[in-house]
Protein backbone atom coordinates (compact mmCIF):
# COMPACT_ATOMS: atom_id res chain seq x y z
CA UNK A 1 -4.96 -16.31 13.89
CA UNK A 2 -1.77 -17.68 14.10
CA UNK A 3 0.95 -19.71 11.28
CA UNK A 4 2.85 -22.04 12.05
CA UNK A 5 6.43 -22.10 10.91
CA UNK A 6 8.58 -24.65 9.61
CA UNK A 7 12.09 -25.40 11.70
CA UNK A 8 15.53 -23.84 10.31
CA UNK A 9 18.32 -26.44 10.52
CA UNK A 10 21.13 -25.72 12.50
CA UNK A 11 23.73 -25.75 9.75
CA UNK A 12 21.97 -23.21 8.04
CA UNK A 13 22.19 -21.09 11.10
CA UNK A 14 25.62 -21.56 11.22
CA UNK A 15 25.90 -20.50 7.78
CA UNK A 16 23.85 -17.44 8.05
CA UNK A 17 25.77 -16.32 10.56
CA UNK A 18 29.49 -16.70 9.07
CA UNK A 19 27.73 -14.71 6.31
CA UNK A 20 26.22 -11.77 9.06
CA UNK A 21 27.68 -11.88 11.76
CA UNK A 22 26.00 -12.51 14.66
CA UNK A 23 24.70 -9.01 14.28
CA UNK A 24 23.12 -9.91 11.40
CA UNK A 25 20.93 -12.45 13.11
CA UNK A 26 17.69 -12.00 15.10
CA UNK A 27 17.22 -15.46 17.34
CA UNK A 28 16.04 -13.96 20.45
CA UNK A 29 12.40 -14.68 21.20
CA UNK A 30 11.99 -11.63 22.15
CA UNK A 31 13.91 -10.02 19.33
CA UNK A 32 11.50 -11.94 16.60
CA UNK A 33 8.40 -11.21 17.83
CA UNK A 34 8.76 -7.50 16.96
CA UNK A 35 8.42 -9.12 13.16
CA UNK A 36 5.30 -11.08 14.22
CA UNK A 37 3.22 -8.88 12.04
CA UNK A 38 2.67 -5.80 9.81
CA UNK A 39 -0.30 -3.75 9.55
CA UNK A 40 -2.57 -6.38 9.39
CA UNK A 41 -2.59 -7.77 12.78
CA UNK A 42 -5.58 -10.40 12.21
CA UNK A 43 -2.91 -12.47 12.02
CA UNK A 44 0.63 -12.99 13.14
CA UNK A 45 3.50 -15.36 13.15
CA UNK A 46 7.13 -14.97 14.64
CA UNK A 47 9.70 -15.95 12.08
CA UNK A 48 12.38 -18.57 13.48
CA UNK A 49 14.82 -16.48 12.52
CA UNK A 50 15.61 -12.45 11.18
CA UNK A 51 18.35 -11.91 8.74
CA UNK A 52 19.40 -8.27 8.69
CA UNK A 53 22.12 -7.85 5.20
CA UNK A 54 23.03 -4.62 4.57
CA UNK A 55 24.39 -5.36 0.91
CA UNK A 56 22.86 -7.45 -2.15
CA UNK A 57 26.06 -9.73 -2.48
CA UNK A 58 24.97 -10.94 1.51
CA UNK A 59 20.98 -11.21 0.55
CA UNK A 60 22.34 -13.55 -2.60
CA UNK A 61 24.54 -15.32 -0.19
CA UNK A 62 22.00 -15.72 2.37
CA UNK A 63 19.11 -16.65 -0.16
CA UNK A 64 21.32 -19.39 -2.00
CA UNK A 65 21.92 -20.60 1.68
CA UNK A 66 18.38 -21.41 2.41
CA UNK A 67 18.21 -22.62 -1.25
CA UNK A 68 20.70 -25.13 -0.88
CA UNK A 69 19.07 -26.04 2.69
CA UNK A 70 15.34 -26.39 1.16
CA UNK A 71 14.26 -23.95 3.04
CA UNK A 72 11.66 -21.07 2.08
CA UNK A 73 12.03 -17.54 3.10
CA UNK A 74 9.84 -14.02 3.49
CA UNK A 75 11.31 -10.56 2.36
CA UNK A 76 10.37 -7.84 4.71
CA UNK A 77 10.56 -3.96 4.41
CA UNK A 78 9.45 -1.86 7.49
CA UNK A 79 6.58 -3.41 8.15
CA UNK A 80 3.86 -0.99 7.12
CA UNK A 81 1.76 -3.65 4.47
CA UNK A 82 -1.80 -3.78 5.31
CA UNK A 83 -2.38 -7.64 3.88
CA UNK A 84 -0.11 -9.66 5.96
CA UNK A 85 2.49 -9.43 3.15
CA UNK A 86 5.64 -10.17 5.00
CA UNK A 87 3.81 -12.98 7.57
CA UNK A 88 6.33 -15.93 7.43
CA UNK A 89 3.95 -18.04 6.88
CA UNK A 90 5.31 -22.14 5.86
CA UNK A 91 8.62 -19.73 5.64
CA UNK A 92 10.83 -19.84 8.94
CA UNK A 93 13.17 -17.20 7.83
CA UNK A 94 12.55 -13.89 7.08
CA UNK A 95 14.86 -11.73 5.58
CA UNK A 96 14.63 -7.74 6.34
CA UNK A 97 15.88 -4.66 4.14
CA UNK A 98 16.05 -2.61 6.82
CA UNK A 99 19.61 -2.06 7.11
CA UNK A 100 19.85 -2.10 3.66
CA UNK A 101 19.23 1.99 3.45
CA UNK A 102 22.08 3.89 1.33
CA UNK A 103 20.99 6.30 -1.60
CA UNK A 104 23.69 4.48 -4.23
CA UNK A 105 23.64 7.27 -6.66
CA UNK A 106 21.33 10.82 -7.66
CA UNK A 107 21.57 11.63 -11.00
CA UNK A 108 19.59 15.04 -11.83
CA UNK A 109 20.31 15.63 -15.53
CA UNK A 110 18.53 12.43 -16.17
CA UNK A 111 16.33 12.61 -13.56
CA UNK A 112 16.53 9.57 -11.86
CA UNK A 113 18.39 8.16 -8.45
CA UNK A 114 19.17 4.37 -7.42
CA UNK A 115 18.76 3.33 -3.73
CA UNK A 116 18.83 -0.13 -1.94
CA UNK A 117 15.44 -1.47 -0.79
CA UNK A 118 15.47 -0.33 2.49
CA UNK A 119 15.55 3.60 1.53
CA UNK A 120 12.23 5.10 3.30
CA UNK A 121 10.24 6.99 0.54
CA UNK A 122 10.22 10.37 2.06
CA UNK A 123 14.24 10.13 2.32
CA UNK A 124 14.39 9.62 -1.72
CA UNK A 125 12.05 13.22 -2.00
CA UNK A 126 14.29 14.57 1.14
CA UNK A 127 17.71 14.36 -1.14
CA UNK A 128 16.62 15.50 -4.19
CA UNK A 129 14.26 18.27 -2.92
CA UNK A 130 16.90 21.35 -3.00
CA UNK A 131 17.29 20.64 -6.33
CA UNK A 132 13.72 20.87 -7.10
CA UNK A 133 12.76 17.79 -8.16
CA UNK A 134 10.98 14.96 -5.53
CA UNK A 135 9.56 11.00 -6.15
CA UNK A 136 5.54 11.42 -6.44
CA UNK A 137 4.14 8.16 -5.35
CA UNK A 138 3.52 9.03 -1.43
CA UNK A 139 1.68 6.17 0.76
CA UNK A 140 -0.10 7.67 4.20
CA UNK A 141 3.08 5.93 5.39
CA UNK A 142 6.05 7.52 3.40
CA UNK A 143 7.65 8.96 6.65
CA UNK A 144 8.43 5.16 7.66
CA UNK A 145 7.84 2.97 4.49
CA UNK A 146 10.50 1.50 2.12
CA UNK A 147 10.93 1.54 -1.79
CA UNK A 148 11.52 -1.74 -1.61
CA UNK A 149 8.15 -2.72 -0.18
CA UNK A 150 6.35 -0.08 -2.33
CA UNK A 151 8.22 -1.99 -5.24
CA UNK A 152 6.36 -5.32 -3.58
CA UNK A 153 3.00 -3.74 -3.19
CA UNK A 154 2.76 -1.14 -6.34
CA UNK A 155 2.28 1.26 -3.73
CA UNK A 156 0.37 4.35 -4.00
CA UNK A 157 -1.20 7.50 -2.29
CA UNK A 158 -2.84 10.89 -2.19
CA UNK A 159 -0.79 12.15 -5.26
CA UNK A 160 -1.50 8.90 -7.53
CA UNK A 161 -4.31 10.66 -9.02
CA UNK A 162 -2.51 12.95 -11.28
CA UNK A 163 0.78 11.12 -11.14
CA UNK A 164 0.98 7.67 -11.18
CA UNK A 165 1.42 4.75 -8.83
CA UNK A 166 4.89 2.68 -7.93
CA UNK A 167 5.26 1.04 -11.22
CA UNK A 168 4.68 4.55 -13.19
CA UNK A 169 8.13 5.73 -11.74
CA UNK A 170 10.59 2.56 -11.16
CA UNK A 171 12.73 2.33 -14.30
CA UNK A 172 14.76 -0.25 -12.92
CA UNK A 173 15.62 -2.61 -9.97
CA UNK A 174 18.25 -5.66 -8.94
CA UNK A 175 16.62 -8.97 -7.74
CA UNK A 176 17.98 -11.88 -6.22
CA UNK A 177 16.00 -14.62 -7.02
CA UNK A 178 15.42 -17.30 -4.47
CA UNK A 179 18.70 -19.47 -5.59
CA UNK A 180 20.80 -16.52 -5.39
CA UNK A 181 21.58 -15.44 -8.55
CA UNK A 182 21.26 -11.63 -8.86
CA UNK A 183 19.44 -9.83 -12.14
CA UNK A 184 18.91 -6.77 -13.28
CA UNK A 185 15.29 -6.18 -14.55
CA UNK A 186 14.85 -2.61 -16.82
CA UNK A 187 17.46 -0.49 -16.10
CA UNK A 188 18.24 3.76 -16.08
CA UNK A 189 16.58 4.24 -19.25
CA UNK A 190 13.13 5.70 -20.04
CA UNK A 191 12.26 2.74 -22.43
CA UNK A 192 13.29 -0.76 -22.83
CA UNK A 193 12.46 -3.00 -25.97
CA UNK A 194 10.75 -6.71 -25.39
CA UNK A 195 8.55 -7.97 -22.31
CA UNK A 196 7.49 -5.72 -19.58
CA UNK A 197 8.94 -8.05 -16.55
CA UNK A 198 9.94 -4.80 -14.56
CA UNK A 199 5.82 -4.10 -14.73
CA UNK A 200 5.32 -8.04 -13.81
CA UNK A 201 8.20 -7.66 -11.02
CA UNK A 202 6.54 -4.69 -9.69
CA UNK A 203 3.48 -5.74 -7.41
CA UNK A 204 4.72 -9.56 -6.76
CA UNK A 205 4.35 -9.24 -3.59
CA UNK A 206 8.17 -10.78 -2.61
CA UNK A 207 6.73 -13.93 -4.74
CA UNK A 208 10.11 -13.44 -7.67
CA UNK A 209 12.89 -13.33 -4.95
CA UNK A 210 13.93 -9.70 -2.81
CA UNK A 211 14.79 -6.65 -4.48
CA UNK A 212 17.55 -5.31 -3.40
CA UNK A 213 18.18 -1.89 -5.21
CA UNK A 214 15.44 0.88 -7.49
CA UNK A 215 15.77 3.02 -9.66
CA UNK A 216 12.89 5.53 -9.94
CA UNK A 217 12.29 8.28 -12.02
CA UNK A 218 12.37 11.75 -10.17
CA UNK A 219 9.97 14.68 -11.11
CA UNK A 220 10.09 18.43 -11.01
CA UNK A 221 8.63 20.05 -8.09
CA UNK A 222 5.61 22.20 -9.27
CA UNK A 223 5.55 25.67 -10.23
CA UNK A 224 2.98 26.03 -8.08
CA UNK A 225 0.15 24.37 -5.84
CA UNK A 226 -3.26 25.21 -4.03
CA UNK A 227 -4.61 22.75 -1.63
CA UNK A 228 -8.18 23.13 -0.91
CA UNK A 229 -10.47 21.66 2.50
CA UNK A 230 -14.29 21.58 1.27
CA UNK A 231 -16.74 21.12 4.01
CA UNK A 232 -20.12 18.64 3.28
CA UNK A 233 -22.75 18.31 5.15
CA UNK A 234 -22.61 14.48 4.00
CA UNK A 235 -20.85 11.52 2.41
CA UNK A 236 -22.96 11.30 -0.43
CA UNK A 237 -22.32 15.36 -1.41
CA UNK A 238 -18.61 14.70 -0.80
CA UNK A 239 -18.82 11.64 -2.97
CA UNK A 240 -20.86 13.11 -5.65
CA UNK A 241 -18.40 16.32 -6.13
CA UNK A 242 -15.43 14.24 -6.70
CA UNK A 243 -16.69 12.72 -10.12
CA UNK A 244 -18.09 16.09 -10.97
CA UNK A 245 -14.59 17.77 -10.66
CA UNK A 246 -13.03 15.02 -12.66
CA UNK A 247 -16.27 14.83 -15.09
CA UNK A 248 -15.57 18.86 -15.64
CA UNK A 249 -12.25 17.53 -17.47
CA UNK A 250 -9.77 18.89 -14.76
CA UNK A 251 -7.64 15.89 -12.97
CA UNK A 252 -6.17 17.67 -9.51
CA UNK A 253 -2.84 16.20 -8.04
CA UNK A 254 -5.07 14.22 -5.03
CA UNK A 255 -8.73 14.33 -3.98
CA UNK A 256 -8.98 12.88 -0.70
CA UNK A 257 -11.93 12.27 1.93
CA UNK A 258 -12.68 11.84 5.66
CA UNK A 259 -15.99 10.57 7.03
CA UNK A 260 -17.10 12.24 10.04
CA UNK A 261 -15.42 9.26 12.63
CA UNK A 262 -12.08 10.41 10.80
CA UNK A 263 -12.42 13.75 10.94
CA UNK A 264 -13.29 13.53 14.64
CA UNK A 265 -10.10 11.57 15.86
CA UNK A 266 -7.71 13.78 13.67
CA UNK A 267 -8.87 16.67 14.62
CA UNK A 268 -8.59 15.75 18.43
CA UNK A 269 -4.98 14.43 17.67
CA UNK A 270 -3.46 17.06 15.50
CA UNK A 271 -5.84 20.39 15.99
CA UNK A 272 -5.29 21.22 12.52
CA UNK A 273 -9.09 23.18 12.50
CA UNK A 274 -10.99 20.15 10.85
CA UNK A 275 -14.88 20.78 11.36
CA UNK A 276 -15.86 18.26 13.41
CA UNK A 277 -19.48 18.33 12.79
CA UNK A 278 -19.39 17.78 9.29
CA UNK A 279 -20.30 14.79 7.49
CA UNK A 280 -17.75 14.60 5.58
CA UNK A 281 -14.58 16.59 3.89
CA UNK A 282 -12.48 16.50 0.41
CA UNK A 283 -9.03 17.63 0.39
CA UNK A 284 -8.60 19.20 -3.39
CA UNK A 285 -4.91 19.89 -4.76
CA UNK A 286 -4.60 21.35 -7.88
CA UNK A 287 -0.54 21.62 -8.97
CA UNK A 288 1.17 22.88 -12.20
CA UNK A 289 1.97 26.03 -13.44
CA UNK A 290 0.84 29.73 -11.69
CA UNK A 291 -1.67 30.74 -14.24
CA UNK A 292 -3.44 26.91 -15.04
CA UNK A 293 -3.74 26.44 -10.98
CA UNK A 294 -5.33 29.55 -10.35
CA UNK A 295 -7.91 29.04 -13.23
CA UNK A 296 -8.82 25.45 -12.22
CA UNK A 297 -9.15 26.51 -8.15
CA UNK A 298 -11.73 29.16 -9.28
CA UNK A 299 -13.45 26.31 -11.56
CA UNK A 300 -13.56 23.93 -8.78
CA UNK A 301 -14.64 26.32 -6.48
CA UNK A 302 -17.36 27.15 -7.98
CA UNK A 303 -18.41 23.28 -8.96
CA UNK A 304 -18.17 22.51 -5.16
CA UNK A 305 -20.42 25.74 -4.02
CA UNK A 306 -22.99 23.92 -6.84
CA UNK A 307 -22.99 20.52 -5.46
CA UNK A 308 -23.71 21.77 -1.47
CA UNK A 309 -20.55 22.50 -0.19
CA UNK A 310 -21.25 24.61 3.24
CA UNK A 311 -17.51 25.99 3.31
CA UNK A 312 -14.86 26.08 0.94
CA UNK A 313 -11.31 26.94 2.54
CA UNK A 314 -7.65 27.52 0.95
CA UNK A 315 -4.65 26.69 2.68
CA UNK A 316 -2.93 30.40 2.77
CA UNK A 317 0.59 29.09 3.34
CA UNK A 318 2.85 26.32 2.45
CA UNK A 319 2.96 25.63 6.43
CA UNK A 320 -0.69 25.40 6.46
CA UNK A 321 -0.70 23.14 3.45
CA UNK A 322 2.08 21.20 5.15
CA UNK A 323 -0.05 20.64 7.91
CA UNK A 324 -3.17 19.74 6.27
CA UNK A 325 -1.48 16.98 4.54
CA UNK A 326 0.49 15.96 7.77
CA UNK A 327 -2.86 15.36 9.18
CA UNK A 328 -4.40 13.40 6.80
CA UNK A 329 -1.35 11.34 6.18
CA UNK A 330 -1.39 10.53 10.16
CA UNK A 331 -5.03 10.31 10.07
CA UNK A 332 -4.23 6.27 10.81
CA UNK A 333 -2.43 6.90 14.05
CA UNK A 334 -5.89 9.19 15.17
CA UNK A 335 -7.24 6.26 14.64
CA UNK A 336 -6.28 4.63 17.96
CA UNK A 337 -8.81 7.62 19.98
CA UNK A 338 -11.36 5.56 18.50
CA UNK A 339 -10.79 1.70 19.39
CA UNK A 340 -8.09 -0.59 20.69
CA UNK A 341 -7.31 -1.91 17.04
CA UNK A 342 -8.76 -1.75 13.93
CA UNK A 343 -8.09 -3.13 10.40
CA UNK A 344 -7.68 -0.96 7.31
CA UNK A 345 -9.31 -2.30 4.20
CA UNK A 346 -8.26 -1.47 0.57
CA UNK A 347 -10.53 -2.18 -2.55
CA UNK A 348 -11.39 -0.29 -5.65
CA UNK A 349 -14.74 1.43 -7.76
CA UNK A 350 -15.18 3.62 -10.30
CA UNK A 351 -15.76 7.28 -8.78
CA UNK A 352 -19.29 7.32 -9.98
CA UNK A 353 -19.92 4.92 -8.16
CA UNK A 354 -18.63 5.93 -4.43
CA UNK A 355 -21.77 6.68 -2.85
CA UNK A 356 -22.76 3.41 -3.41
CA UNK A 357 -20.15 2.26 -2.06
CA UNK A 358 -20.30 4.22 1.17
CA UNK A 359 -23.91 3.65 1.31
CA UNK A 360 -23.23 -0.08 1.13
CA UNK A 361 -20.47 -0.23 3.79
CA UNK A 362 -22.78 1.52 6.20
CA UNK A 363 -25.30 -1.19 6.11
CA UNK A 364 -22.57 -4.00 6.53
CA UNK A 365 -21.32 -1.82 9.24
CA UNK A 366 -24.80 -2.16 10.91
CA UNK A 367 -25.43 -5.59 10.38
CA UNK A 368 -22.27 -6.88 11.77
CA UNK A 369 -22.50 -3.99 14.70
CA UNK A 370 -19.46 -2.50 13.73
CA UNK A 371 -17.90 0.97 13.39
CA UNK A 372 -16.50 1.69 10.51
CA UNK A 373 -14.70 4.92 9.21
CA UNK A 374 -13.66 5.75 5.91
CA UNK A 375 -10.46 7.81 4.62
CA UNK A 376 -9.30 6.97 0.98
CA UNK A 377 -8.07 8.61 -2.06
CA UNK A 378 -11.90 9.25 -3.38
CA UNK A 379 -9.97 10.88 -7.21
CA UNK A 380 -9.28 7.42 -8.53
CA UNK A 381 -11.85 5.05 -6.22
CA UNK A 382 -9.54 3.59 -4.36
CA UNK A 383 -11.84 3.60 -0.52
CA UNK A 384 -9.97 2.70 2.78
CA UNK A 385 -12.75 1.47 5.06
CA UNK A 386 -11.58 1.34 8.91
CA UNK A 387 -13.56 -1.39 10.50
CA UNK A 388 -13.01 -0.72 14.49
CA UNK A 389 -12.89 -3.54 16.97
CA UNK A 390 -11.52 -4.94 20.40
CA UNK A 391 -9.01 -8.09 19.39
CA UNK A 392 -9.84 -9.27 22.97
CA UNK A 393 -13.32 -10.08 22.35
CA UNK A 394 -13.11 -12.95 19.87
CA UNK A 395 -16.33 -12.35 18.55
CA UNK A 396 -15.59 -9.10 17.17
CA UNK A 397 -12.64 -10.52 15.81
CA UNK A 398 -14.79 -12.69 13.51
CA UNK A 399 -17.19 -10.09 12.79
CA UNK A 400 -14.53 -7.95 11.52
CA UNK A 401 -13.35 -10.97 8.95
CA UNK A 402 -16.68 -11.04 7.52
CA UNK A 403 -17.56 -7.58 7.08
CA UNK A 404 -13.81 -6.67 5.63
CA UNK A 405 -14.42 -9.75 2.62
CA UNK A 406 -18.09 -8.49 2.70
CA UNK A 407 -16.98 -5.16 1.61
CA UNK A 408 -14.32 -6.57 -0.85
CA UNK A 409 -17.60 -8.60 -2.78
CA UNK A 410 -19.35 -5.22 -2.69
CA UNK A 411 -16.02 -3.72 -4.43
CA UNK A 412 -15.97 -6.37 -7.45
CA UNK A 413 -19.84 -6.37 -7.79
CA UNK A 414 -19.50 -2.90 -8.40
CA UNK A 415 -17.27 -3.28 -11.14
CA UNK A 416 -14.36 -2.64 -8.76
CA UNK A 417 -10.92 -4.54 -7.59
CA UNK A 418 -9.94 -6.39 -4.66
CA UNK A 419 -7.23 -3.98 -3.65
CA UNK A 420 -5.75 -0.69 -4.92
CA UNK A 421 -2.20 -0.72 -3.46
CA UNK A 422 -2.13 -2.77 0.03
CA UNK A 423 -1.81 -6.17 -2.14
CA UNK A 424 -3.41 -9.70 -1.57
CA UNK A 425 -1.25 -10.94 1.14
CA UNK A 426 -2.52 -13.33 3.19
CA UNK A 427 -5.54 -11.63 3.37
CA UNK A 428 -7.29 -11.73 0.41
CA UNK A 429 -6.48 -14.70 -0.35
CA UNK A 430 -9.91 -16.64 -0.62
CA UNK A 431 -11.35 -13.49 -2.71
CA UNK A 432 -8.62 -13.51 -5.67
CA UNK A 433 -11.46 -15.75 -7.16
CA UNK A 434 -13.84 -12.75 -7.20
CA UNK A 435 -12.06 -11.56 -10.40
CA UNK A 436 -10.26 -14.54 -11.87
CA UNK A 437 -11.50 -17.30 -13.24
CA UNK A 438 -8.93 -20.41 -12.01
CA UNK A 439 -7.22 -20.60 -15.24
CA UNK A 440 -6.36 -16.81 -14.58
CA UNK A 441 -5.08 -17.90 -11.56
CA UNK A 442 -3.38 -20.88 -13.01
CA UNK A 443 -1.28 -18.86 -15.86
CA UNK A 444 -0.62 -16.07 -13.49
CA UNK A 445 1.22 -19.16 -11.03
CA UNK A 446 3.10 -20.08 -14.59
CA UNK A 447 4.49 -16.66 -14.40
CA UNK A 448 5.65 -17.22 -10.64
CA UNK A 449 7.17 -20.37 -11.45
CA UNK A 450 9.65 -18.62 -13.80
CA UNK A 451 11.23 -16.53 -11.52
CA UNK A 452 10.32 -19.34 -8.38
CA UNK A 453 9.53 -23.03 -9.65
CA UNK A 454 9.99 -24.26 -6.10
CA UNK A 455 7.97 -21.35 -4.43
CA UNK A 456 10.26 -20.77 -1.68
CA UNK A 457 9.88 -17.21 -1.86
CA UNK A 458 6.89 -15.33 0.10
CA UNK A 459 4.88 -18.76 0.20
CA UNK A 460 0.90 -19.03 0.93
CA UNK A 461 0.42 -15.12 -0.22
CA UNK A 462 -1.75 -14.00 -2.68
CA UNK A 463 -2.62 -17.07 -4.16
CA UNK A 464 -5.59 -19.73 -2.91
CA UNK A 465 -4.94 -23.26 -3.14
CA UNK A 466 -6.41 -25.67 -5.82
CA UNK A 467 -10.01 -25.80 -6.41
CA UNK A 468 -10.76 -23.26 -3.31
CA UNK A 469 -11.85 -20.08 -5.52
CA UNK A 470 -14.68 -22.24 -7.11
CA UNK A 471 -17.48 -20.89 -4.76
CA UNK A 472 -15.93 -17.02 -4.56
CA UNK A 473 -16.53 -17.30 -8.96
CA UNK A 474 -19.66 -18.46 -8.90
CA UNK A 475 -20.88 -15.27 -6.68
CA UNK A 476 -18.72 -13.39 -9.24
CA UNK A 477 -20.87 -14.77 -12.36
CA UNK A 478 -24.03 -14.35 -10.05
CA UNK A 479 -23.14 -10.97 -8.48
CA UNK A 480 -25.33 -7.34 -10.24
CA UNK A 481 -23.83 -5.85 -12.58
């Protein structure tokens, strides 16, 4: 599917690029349809034109610009979001961090470092590391994602478990709202008095305006870690030992699980040693200090020899634990072995109820004759079904649609969530009225309007228009418990 655009008037060109350079400017057709997309390719749209500032004074600049011209604009990091995020979609110019990628300052007495929006995450753990100290949230992407987008999206990963998502470790950040004036929202402190707008900020989805600088909160590297593989037979034994672990009262640093597909394609990509005839496989780390690590590996050991587990094994080196996670956290580029394209899904459940889950995602697999894999942070619920298709065939196309909001209903029926870190986007859009009831919806525009009253910023994302969540509440009300 495809969105069309609005025009950019040529005196705002003109402006952008006294303000850029014409380095600063993407107006090539060729150049802008590298931004036609992110990781959601089900649907795309070329921007009319790509800003590239490198500071916040030229985003503020640029943003009061299009303000003054009437015309709307999308924020884009590197491009990683799963929900169409960054689509410029009824927003002709898009406005990317990517150049905007200097560590500003690392303060380790306080434990916290400031860097503009374009930053990847693994670069923030990569200058702090030495030092012993690294930034936990870590998305499958962190090698190529930016703070700035994980700021958008509330990002999370394998390590969220134990440790937190985005919004856990951002003490502060700078946005430029979508007139141009520049805030500063929380700050370098631990606590700040009055209303939590860095925790509404964080997760917007570009909706406020474009952050332009974080601060995050940095952590001690562990005294120690163990990273376990346990080998099952099946889904619903890998499923079942991950609220047993958690039910035994100890909370690892990441549980994480492959389905057999997964395992499979990583396996023939990476050669890491994956079993490839087993149904399924957790990855178990346990972090903290010497003595506590080595007394909850032996517990968990034991709980996953009781629940069926055919092999247990222990990564004996940090470069075999460096690889394990390398290979999960790549386990989306393995993908590709599989099918020509395929679209990630992200909702929620509780942990007790995963096998259900799984179970349930099978069927809708079957009845829409699709493949679908499934690798997902099973400690905290959060599933990432892989629905595998051919976006040549147009029919598959569709059947992918269905089954991906199929799965989503599933999610909420459950007593689950529509997402756990990829964000609404463009996407989701017609289930937001799965969980929210229209006056939900209607307050949580209020809150928008505060920061955006025209909604020029990151328009036609995460919410539906007037009266169209009627029929998605109803199946809420009706939905099992």
């Amino acid at each position: 599917m495809s969105i069309t655009a609005r025009s950019v008037p040529a005196a705002l060109v003109k402006e952008l690029s006294r303000i850029l350079g014409p380095q600063g400017l993407v107006t090539s057709e060729a150049g802008r349809y590298v931004y036609e997309c992110d990781g959601y390719t089900l649907t795309r749209a070329i921007p009319e034109i790509v800003l590239l500032p490198a500071t916040t004074d030229e985003v503020s600049r640029c943003l009061n610009a299009c303000y003054r011209a009437g015309v709307p604009f999308v924020p884009r990091g590197a491009g990683t979001g799963l929900s169409g995020g960054c689509l410029p979609a009824d927003a002709p110019v898009m406005i990317c961090t990517s150049r905007m990628n200097r560590i500003l300052s690392i303060d380790l007495p306080n434990r916290r470092l400031t860097a503009q929006a374009g930053v990847v995450n693994l670069a923030i753990t990569n200058a702090v590391k030495h030092a012993g100290y690294y930034y936990p949230p870590d998305p499958s992407s962190q090698a190529a994602c930016t703070i700035g987008g994980n700021v958008a999206e509330n990002s999370g990963g394998p390590h969220t478990l134990k440790y937190g998502v985005t919004t856990n470790h951002v003490l502060g950040v700078k946005l430029v709202l979508p007139d141009g004036e520049v805030v500063g929202i929380g700050g370098e402190v631990e606590d700040t008095f009055g209303y939590d707008l860095l925790g509404v900020v964080v997760g917007c989805e570009g909706t406020f305006g474009i952050v332009t600088e974080v601060t995050v909160r940095l952590e001690r590297t562990a005294a120690a870690a163990r990273t376990l593989l346990a080998i099952f037979e099946s889904v619903d034994h890998a499923t079942a030992a991950v609220s047993a672990i958690i039910a035994a009262g100890i909370v690892p640093a990441a549980i994480e699980m492959m389905d057999r597909l997964i395992i499979e394609a990583v396996e023939a990509a990476y050669h890491f040693g994956f079993p490839t005839g087993a149904g399924a496989v957790l990855i178990v780390e346990v972090d903290g200090l010497e003595e506590a690590v080595e007394s909850e590996v032996e517990k968990i050991i034991a709980l996953l020899k009781d629940l069926e587990a055919r092999d247990i094994r222990t990564a004996a080196t940090a470069e075999e634990r460096e690889a394990l996670w390398r290979s999960r956290k790549r386990a989306f580029g393995a993908v590709g072995r599989l099918a020509p394209n395929y679209c990630t899904q992200d909702g929620v459940v509780p942990r007790t109820k995963l096998p259900e889950i799984l179970r349930r995602i099978e069927e809708i697999g079957k009845r829409h004759s699709l493949r679908i894999a499934n690798v997902f942070h099973a400690g905290d619920g959060n599933i990432h079904p892989i629905l595998l298709y051919d976006e040549r065939d147009p029919d598959q196309v569709a059947r992918v649609v269905a089954a991906g909001r199929e799965i989503l209903r599933e999610c909420v029926a459950l007593g689950g969530s529509l997402t756990g870190e990829h964000g609404i986007g463009v996407e989701k859009i017609a289930e937001l009225g799965l969980l929210f009831e229209e006056a939900d919806i209607e307050w949580m525009q209020a809150v928008r309007n505060a920061f955006d009253p025209l909604r020029r910023a990151n328009p036609g994302k995460i919410f539906p228009t007037p009266g169209s969540c009627v029929e998605s509440v109803n199946l809420r009300k009706q939905a099992p418990a």
